[in-house]
C-alpha atoms as a PDB file:
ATOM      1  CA  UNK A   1      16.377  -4.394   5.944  1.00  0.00           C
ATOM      2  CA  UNK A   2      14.119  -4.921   9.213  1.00  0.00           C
ATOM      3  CA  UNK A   3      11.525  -7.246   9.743  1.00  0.00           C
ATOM      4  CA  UNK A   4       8.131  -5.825   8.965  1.00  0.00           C
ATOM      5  CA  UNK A   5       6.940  -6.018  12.253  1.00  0.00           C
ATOM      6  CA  UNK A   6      10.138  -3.821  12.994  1.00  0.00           C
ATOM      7  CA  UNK A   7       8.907  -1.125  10.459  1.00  0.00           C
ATOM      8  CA  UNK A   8       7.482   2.494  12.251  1.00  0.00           C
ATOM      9  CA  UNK A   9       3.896   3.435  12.297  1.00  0.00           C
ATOM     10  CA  UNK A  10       1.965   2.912   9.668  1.00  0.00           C
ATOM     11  CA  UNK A  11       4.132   0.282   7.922  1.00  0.00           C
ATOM     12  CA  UNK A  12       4.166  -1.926  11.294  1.00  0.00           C
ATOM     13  CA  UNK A  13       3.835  -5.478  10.101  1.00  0.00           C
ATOM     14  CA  UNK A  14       3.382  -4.207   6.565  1.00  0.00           C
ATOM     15  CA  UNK A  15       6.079  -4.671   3.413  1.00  0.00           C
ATOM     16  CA  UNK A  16       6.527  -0.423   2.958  1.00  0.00           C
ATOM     17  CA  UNK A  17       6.348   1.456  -0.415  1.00  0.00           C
ATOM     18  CA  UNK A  18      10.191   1.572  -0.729  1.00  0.00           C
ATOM     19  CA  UNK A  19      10.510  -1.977  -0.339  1.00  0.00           C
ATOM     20  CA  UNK A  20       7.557  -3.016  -2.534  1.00  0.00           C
ATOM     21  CA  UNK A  21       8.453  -0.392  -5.254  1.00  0.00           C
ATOM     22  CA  UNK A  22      12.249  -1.887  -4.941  1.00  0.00           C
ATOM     23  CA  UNK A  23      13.355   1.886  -4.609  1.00  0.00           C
ATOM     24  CA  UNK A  24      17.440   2.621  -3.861  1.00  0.00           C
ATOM     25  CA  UNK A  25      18.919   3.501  -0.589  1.00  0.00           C
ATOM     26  CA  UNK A  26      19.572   6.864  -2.506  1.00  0.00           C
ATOM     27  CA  UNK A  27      15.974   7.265  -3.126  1.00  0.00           C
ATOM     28  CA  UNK A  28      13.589   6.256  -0.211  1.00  0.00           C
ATOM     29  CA  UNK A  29      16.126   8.127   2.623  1.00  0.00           C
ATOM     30  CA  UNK A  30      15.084  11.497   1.093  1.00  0.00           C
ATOM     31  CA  UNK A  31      11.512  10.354   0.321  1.00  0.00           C
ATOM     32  CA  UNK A  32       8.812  11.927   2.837  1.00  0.00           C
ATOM     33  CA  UNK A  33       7.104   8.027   2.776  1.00  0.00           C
ATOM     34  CA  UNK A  34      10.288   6.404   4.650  1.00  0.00           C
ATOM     35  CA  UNK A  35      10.964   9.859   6.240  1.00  0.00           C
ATOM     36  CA  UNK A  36       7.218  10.249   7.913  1.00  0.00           C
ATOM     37  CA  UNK A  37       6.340   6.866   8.881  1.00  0.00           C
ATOM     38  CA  UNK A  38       3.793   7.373  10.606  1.00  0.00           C
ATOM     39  CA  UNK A  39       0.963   7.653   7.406  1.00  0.00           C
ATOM     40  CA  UNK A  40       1.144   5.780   4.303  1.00  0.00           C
ATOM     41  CA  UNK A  41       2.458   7.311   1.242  1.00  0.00           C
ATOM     42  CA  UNK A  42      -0.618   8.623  -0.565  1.00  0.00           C
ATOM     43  CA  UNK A  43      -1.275  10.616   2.232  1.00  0.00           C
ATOM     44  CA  UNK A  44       2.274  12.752   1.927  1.00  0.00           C
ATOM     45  CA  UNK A  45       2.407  15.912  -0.183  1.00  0.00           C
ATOM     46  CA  UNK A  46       4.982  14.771  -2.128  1.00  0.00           C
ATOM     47  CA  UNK A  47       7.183  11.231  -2.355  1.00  0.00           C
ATOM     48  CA  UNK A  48      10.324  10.042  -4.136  1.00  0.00           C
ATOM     49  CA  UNK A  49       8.102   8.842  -6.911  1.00  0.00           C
ATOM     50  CA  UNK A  50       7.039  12.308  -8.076  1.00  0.00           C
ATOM     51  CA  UNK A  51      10.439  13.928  -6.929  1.00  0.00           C
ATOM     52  CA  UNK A  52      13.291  11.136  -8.022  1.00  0.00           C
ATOM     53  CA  UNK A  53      12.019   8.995  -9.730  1.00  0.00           C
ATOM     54  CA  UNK A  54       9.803  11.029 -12.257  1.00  0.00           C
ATOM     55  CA  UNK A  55       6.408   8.660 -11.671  1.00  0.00           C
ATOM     56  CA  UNK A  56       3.072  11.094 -11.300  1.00  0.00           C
ATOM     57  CA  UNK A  57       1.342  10.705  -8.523  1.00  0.00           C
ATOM     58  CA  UNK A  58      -1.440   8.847  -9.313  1.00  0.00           C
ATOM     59  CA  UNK A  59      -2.000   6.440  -6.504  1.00  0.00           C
ATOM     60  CA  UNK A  60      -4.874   4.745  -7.337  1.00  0.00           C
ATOM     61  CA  UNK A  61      -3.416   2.699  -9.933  1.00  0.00           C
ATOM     62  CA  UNK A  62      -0.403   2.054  -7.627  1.00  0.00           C
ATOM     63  CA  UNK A  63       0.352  -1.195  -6.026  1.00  0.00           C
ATOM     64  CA  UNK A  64       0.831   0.060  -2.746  1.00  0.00           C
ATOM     65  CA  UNK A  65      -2.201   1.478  -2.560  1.00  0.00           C
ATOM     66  CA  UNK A  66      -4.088  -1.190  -4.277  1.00  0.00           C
ATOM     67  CA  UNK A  67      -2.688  -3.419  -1.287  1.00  0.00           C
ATOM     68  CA  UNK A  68      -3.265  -1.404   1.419  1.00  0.00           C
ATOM     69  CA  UNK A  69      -5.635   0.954   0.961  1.00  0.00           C
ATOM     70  CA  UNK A  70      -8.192  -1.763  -0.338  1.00  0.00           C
ATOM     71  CA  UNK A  71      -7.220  -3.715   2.685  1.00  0.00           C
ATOM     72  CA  UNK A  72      -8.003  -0.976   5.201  1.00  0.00           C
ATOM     73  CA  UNK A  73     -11.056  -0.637   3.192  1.00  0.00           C
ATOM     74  CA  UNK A  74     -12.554  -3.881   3.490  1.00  0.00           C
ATOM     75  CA  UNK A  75     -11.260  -3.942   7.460  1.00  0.00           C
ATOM     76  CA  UNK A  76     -13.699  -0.803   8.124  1.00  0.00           C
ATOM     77  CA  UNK A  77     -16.465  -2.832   6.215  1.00  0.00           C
ATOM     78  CA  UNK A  78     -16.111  -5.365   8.467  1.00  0.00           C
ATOM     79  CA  UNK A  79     -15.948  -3.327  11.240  1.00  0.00           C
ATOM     80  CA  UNK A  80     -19.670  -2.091  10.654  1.00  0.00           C
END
């Protein structure tokens, strides 16, 4: 696995969803997350989660997005 400074777009310098969520090879190279890089995962349509892996969407109660997504919220916050 790369670095996480050698992750794409949105996961630049971040640990991504597939790693966090310790998903298979098998899963995360069909998932639109790994696939799209370029926005975090609760903004695709759909993700391995729903699609393999059975979970419902229901990001907020989601690591991932309690990491990030709380992070990016305080960063604006601080920004004002």
């Amino acid at each position: 696995m790369p670095e996480a400074n050698e992750y794409p777009g949105y996961w630049r310098g971040k640990t991504p969803c597939w790693v966090m969520l310790g998903c298979s090879r098998y899963a995360y190279e069909r998932c639109d997350a790994y696939l799209h890089p370029e926005t975090p995962c609760w903004e695709q349509k759909v993700t391995c989660c729903e699609e393999v892996l059975r979970i419902p969407k229901d990001c907020q109660h989601c690591i991932v997005y309690k990491v990030y997504h709380n992070q990016e919220m305080m960063d604006a916050a601080a920004f004002y």
